[in-house]
C-alpha atoms as a PDB file:
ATOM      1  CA  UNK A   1      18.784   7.010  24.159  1.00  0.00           C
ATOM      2  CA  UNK A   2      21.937   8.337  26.382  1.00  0.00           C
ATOM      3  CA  UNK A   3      24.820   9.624  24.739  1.00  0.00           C
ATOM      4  CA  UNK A   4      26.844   6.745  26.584  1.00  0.00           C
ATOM      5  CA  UNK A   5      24.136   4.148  25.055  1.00  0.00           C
ATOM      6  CA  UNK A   6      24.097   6.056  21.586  1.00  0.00           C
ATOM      7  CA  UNK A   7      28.379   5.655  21.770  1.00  0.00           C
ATOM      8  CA  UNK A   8      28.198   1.507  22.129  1.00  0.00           C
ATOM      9  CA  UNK A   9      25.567   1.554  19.537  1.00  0.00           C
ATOM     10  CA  UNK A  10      27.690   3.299  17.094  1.00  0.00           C
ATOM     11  CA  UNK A  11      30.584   1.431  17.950  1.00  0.00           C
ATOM     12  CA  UNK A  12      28.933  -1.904  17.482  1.00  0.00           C
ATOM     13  CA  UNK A  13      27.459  -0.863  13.676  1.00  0.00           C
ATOM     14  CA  UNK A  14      31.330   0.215  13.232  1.00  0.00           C
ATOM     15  CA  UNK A  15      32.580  -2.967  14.233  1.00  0.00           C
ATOM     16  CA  UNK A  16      29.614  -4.791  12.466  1.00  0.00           C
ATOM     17  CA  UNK A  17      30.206  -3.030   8.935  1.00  0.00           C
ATOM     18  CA  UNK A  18      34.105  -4.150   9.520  1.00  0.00           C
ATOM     19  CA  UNK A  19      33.326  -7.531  10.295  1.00  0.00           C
ATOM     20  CA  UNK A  20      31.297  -7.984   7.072  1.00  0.00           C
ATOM     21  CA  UNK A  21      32.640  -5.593   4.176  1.00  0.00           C
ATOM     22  CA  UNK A  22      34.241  -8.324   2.539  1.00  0.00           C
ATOM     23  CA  UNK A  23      31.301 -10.898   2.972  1.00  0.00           C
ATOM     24  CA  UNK A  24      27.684 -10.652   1.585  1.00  0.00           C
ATOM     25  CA  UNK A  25      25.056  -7.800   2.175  1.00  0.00           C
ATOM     26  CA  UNK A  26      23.404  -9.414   5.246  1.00  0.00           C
ATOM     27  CA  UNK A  27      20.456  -7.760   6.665  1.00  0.00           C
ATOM     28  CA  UNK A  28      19.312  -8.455  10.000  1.00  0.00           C
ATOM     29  CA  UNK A  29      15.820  -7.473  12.303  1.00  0.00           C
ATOM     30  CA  UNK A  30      16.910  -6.835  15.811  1.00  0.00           C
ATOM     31  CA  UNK A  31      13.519  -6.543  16.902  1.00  0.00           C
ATOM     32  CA  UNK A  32       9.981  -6.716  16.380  1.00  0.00           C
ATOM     33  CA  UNK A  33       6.746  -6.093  17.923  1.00  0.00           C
ATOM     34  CA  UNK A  34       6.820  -8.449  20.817  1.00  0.00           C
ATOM     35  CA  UNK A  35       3.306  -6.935  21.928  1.00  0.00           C
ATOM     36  CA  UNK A  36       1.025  -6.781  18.946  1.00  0.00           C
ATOM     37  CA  UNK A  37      -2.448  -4.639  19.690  1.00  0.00           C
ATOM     38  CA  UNK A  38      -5.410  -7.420  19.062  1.00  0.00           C
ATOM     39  CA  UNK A  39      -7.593  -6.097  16.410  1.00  0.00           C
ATOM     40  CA  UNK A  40     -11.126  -7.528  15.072  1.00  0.00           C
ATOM     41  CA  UNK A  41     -12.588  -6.854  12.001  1.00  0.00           C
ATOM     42  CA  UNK A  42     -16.061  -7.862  11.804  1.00  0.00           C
ATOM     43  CA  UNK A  43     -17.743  -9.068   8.346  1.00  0.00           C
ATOM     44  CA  UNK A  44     -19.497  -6.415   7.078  1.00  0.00           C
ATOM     45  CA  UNK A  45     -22.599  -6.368   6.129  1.00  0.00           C
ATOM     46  CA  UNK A  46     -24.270  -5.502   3.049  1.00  0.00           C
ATOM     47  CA  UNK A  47     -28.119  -3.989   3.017  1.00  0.00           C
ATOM     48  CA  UNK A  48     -28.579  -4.368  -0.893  1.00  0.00           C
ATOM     49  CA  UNK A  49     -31.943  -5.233  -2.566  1.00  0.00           C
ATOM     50  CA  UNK A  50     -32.394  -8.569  -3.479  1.00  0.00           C
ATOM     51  CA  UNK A  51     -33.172  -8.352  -6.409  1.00  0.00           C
ATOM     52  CA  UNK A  52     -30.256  -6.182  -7.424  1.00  0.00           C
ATOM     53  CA  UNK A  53     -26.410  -7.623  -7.885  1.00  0.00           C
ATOM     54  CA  UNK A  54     -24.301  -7.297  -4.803  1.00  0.00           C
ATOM     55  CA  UNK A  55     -21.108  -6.073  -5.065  1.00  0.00           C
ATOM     56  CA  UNK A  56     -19.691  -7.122  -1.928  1.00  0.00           C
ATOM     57  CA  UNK A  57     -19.760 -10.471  -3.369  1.00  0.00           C
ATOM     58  CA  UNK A  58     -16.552 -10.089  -4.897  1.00  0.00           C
ATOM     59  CA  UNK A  59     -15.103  -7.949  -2.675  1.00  0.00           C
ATOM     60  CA  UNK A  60     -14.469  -9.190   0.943  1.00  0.00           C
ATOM     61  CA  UNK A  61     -14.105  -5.605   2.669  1.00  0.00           C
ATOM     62  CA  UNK A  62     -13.573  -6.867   5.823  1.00  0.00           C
ATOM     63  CA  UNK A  63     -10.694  -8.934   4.635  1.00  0.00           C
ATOM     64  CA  UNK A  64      -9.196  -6.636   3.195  1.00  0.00           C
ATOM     65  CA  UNK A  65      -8.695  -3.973   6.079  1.00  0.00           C
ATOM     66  CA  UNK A  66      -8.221  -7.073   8.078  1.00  0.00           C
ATOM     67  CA  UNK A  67      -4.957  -8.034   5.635  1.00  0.00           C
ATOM     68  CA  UNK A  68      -3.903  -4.549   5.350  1.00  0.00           C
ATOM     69  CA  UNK A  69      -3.534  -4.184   8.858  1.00  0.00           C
ATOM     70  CA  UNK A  70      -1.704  -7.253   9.296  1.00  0.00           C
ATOM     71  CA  UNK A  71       0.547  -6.219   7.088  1.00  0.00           C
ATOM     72  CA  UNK A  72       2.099  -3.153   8.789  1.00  0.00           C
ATOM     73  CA  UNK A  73       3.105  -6.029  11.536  1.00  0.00           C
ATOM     74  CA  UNK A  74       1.989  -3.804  14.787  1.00  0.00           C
ATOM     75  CA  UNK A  75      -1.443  -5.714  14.748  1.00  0.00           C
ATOM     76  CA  UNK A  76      -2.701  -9.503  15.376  1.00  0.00           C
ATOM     77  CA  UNK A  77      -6.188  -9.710  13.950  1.00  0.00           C
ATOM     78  CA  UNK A  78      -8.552 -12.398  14.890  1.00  0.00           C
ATOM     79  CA  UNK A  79      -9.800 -14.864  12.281  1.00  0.00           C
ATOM     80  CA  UNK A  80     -13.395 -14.147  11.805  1.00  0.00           C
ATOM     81  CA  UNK A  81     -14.112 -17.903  12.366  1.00  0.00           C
ATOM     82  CA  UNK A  82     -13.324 -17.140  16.007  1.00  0.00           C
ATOM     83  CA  UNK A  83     -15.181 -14.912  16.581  1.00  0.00           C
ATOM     84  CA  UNK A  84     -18.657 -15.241  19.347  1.00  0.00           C
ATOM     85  CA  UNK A  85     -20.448 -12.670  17.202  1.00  0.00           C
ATOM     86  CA  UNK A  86     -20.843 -10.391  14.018  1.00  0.00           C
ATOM     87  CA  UNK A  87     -22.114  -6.967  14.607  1.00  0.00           C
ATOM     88  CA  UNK A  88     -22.749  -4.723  11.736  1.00  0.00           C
ATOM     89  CA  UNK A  89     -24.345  -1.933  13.848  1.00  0.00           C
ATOM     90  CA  UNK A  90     -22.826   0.037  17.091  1.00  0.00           C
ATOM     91  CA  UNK A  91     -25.930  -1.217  18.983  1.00  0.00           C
ATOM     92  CA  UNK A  92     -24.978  -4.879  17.880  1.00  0.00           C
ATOM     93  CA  UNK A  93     -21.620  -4.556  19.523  1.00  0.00           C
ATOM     94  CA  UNK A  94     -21.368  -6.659  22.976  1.00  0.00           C
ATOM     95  CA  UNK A  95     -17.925  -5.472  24.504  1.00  0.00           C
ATOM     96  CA  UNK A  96     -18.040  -8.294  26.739  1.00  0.00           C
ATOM     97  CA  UNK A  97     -17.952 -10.785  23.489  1.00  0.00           C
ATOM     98  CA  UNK A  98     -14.125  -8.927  22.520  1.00  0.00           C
ATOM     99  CA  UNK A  99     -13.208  -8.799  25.740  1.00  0.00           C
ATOM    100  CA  UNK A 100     -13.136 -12.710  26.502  1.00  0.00           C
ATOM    101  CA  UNK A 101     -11.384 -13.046  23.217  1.00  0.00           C
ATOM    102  CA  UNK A 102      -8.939 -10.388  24.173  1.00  0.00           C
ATOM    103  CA  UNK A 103      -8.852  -8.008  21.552  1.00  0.00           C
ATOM    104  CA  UNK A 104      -8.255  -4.327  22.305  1.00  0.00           C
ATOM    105  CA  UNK A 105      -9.740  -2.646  19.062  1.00  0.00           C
ATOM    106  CA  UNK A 106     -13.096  -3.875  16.579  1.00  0.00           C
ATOM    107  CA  UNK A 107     -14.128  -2.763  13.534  1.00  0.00           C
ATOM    108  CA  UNK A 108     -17.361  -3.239  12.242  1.00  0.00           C
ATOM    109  CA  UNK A 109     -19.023  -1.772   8.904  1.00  0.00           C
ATOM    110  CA  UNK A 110     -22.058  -2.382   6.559  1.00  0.00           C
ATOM    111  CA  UNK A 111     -22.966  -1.161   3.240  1.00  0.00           C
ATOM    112  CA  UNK A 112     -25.080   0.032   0.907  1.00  0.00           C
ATOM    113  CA  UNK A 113     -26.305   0.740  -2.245  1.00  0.00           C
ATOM    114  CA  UNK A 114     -27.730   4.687  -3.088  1.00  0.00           C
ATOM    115  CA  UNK A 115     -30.196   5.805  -5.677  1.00  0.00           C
ATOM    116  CA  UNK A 116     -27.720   7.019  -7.697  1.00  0.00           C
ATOM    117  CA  UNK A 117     -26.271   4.227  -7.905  1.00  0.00           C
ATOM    118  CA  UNK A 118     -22.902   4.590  -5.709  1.00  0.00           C
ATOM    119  CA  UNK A 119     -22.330   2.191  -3.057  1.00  0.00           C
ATOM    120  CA  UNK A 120     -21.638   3.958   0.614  1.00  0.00           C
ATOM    121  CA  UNK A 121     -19.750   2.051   3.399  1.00  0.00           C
ATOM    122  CA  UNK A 122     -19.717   3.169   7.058  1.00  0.00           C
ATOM    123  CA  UNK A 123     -17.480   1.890   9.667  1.00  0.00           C
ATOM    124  CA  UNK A 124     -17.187   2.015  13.570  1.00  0.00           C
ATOM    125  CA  UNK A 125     -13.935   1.753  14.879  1.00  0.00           C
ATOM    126  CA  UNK A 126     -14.129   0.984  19.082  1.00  0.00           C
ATOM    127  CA  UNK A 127     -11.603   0.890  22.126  1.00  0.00           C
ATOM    128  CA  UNK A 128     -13.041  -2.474  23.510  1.00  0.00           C
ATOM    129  CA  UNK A 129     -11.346  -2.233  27.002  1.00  0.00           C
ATOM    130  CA  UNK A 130     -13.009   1.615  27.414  1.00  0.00           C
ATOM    131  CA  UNK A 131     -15.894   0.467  25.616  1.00  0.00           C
ATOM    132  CA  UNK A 132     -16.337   3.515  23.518  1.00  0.00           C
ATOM    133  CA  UNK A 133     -16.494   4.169  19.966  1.00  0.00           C
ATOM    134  CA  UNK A 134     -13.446   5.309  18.599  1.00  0.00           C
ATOM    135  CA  UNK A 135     -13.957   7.247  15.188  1.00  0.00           C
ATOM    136  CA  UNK A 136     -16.341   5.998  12.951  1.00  0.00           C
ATOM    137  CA  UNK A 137     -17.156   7.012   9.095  1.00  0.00           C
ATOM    138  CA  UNK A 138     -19.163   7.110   5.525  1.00  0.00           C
ATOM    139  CA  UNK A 139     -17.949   6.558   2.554  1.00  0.00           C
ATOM    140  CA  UNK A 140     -19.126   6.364  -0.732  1.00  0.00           C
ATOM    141  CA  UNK A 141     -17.776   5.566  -4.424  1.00  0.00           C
ATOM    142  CA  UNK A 142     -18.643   3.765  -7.600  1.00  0.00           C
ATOM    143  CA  UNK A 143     -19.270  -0.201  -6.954  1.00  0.00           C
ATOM    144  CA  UNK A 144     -15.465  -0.420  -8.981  1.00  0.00           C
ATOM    145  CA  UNK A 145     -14.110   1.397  -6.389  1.00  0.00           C
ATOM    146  CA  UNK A 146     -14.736  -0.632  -2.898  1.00  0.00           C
ATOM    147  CA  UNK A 147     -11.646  -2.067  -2.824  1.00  0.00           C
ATOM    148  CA  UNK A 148     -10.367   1.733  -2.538  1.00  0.00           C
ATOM    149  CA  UNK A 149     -12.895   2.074   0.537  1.00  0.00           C
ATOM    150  CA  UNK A 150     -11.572  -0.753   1.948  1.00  0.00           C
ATOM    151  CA  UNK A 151      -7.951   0.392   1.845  1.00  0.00           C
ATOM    152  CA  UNK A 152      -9.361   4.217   3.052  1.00  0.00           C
ATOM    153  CA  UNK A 153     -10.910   2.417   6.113  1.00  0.00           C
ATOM    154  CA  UNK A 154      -7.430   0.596   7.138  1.00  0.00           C
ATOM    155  CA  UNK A 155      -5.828   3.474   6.390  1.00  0.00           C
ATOM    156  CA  UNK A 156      -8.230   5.532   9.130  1.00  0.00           C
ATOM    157  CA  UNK A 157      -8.223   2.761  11.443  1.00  0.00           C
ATOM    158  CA  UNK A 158      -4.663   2.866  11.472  1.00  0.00           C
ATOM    159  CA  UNK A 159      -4.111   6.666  11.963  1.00  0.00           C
ATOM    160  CA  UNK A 160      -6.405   6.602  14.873  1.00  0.00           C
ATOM    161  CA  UNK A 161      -5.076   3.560  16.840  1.00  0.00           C
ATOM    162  CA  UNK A 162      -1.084   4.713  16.155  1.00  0.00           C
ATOM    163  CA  UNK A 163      -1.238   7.904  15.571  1.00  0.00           C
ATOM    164  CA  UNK A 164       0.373   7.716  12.317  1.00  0.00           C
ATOM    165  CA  UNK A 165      -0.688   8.262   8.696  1.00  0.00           C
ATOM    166  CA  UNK A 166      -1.858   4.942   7.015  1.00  0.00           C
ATOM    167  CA  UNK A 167      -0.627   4.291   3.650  1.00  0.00           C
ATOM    168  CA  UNK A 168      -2.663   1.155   2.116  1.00  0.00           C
ATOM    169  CA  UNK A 169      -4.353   3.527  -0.612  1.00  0.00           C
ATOM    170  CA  UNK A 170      -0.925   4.170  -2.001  1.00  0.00           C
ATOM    171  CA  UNK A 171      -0.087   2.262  -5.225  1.00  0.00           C
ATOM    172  CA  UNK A 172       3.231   0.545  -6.238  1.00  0.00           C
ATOM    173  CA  UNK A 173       4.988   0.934  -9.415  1.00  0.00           C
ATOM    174  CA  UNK A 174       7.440  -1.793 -10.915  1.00  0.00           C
ATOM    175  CA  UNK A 175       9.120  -3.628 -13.343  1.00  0.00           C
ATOM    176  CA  UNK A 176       7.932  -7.319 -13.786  1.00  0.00           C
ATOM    177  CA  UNK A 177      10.369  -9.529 -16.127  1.00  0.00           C
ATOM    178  CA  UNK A 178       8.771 -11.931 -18.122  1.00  0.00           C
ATOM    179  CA  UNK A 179      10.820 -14.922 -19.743  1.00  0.00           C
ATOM    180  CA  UNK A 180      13.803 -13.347 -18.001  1.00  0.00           C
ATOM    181  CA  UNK A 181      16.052 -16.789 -18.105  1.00  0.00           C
ATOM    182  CA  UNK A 182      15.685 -16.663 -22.005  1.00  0.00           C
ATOM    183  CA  UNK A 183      17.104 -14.755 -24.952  1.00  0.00           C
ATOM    184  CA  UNK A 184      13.643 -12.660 -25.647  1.00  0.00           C
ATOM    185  CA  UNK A 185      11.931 -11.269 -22.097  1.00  0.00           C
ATOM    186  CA  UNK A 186       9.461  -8.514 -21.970  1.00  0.00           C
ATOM    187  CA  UNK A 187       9.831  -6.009 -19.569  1.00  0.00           C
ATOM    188  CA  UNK A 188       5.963  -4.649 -17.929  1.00  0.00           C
ATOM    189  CA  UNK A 189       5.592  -1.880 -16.133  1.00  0.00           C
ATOM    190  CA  UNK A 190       2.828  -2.642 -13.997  1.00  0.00           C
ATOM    191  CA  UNK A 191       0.916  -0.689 -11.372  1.00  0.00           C
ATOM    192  CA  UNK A 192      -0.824  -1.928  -8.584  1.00  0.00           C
ATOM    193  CA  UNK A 193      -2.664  -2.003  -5.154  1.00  0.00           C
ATOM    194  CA  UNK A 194      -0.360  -1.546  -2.072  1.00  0.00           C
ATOM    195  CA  UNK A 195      -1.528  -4.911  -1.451  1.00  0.00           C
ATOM    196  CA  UNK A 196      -0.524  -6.507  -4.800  1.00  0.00           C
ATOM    197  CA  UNK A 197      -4.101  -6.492  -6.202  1.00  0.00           C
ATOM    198  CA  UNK A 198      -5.679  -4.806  -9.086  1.00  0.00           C
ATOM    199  CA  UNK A 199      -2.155  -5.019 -11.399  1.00  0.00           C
ATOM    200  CA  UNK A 200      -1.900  -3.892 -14.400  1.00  0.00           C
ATOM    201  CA  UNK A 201       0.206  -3.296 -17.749  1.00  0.00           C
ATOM    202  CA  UNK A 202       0.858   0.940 -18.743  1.00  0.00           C
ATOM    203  CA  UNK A 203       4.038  -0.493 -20.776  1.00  0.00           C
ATOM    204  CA  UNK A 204       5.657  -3.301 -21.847  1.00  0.00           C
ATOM    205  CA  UNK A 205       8.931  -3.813 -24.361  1.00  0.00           C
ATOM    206  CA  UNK A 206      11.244  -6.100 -25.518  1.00  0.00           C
ATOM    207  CA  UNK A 207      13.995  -3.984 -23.774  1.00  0.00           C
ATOM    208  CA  UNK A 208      14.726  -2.829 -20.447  1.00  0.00           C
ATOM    209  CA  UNK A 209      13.173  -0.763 -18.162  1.00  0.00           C
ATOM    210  CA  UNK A 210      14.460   0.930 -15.033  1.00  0.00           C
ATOM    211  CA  UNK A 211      14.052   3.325 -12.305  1.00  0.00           C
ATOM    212  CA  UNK A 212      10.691   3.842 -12.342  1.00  0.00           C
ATOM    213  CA  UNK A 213       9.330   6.667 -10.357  1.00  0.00           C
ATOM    214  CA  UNK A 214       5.967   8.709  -9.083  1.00  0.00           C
ATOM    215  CA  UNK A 215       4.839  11.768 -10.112  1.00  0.00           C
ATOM    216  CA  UNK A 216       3.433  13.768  -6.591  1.00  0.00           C
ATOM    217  CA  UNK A 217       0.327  13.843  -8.517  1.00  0.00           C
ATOM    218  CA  UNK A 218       0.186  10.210  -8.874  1.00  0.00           C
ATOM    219  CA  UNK A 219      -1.027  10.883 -12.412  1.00  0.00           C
ATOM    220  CA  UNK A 220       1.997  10.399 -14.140  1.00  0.00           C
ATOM    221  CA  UNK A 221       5.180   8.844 -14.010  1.00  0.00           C
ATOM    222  CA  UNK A 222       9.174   8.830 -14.778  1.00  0.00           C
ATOM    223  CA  UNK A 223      11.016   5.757 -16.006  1.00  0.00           C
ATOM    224  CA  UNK A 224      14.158   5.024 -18.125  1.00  0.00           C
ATOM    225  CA  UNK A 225      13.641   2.923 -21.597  1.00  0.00           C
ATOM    226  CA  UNK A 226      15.808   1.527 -24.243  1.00  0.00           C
ATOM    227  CA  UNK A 227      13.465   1.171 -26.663  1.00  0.00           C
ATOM    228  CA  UNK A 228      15.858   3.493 -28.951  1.00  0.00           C
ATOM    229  CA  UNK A 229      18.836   1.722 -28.561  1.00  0.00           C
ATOM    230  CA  UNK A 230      19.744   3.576 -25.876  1.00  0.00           C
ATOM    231  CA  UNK A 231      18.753   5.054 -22.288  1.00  0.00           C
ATOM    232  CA  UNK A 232      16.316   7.584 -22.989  1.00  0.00           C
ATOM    233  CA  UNK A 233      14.188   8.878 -19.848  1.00  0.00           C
ATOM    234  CA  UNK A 234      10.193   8.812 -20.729  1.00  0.00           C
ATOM    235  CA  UNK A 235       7.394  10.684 -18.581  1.00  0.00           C
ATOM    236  CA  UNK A 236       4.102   8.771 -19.006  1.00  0.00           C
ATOM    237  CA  UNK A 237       0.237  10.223 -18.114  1.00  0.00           C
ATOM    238  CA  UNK A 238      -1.431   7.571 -16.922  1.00  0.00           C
ATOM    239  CA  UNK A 239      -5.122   8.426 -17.660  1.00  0.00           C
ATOM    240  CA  UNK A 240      -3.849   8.621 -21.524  1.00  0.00           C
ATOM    241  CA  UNK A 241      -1.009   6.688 -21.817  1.00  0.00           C
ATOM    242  CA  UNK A 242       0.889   9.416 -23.671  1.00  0.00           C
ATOM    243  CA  UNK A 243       4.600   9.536 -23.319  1.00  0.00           C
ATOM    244  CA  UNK A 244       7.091  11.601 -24.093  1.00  0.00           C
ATOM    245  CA  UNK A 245      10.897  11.400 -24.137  1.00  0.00           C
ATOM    246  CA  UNK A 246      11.979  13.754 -22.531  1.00  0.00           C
ATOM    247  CA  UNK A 247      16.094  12.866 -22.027  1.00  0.00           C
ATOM    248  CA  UNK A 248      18.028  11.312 -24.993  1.00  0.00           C
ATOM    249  CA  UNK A 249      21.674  12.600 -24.985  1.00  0.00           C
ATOM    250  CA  UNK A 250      24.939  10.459 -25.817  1.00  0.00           C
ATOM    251  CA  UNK A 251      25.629   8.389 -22.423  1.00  0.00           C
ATOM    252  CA  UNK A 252      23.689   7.774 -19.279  1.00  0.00           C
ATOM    253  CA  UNK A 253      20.092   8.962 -19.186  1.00  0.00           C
ATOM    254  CA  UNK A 254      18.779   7.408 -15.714  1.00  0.00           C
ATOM    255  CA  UNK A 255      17.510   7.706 -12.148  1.00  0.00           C
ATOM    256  CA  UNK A 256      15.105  10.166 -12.998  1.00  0.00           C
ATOM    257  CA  UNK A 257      13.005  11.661 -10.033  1.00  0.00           C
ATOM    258  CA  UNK A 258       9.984  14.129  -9.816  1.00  0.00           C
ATOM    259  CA  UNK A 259      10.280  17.511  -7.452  1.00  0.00           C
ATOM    260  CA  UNK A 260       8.073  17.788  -4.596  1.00  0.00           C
ATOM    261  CA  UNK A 261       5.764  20.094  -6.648  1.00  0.00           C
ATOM    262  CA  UNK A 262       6.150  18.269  -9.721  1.00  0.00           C
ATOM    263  CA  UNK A 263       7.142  20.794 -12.222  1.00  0.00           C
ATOM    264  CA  UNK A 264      10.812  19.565 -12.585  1.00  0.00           C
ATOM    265  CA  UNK A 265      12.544  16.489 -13.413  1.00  0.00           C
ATOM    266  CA  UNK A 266      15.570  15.383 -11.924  1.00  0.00           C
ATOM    267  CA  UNK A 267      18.007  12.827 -13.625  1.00  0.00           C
ATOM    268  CA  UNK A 268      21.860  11.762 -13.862  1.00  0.00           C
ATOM    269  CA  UNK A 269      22.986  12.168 -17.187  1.00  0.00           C
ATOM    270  CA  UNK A 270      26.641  12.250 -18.699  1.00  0.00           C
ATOM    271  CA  UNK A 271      26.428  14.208 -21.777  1.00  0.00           C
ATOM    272  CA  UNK A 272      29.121  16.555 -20.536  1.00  0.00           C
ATOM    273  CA  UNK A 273      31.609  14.042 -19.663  1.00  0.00           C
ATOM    274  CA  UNK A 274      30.281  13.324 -15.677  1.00  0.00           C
ATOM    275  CA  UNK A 275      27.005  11.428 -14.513  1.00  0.00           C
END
């Protein structure tokens, strides 16, 4: 962007911000992606004895890489109903099949259960208009953790068609109000999936909560409670559940906010007269 360009632009948020201070906040998209890259994600396929319980069966891997990536919004994936075939192997893979459907990227995977126990997932990722195999993959967890894998994957297939880091393995961390149009809610802090899945309770009260916030570590956490009464700032281990308070003065105890190393604690408290 010119300087001449960059000039109009800043003159039209001025005029913009002028226009609406006294209205509502008003958020608008100028633009989107008007050229989303086609992406397939093959079912994958599972290689597990048959006489042994399948844990694919509840977990759609496919899907979810296939979701996650539509998510982010640079991506149109085909719905697997459309598609001419299913390859779970590189050698299974008939370029010709994507390329009448027009996609520009496929994923395929299959997986696998190990002696030990673990379950191991490997994926292909392939440029479908250079016909070549892009990155490709093994992973392996518990059978509890194949959503994880799932999110990895999307996160890898990401990174290598845009160049950026994925982040669908990241978790969110908020405050869900129950009963909140009555007299008596209860507050949850809940943790979940990037993708809304897999949430669950580490605290719940009968008074507020706010601001929570991540630990670098993503083992513990920051959040304010009023369980006393008043504002008091509690660091929770997630693993254990063990909190401590760790700001209770007279006034505002809030916003609190790991470092980048996570040894210190930042927070906006008024116990000497200022927040």
């Amino acid at each position: 962007m010119n300087a001449q360009k960059l000039s109009r632009s800043m003159c039209l948020a001025a005029v913009v911000i002028a226009a609406t201070a006294a209205q509502a906040l008003e958020i608008v998209i100028p633009e989107g992606w008007d050229s989303p890259t086609n992406v397939a994600v093959a079912p994958f396929g599972s290689a597990m004895p048959p006489d042994e319980p399948d844990p694919m069966a509840s977990v759609d891997l496919a899907g979810i890489v296939a979701f996650d990536l539509t998510r982010s919004g640079q991506f149109s994936l085909l719905p697997s109903d459309n598609m001419l075939s299913y390859p779970t192997a590189p050698d299974q893979v008939y370029f010709r099949d994507w390329r009448i459907l027009d996609m520009d990227y496929l994923v395929i995977g299959r997986a696998w259960t190990e002696a030990s126990g673990a379950v191991s997932v490997v994926y292909h990722l392939f440029d479908v208009n250079s016909e070549r195999e892009v990155a490709s993959s093994r992973i392996t967890a518990s059978p509890e953790e194949l959503r994880d894998i799932a999110h990895r994957i999307a996160d890898e297939v990401y990174e290598h068609i845009t160049g950026i880091r994925g982040a669908f393995s990241t978790k969110l961390l908020y405050v869900l109000v129950e009963d909140a149009a009555t007299n008596s809610p209860t507050f949850h802090l809940k943790v979940a999936d990037a993708d809304g899945a897999r949430s669950r309770t580490v605290f719940q009260s009968r008074d507020p909560l706010l601001s929570p916030s991540w630990a670098p570590d993503a083992l513990r956490i920051a959040y304010v409670s009023f369980e006393t009464g008043r504002s008091t700032i509690v660091v929770q281990n997630l693993a254990t559940g063990e909190r401590e308070h760790v700001a209770a003065y007279p006034g505002i105890n809030g916003a609190p906010e790991f470092s980048p190393d996570g040894t210190k604690l930042a927070m906006s408290l008024s116990r000497d007269g200022n927040a």
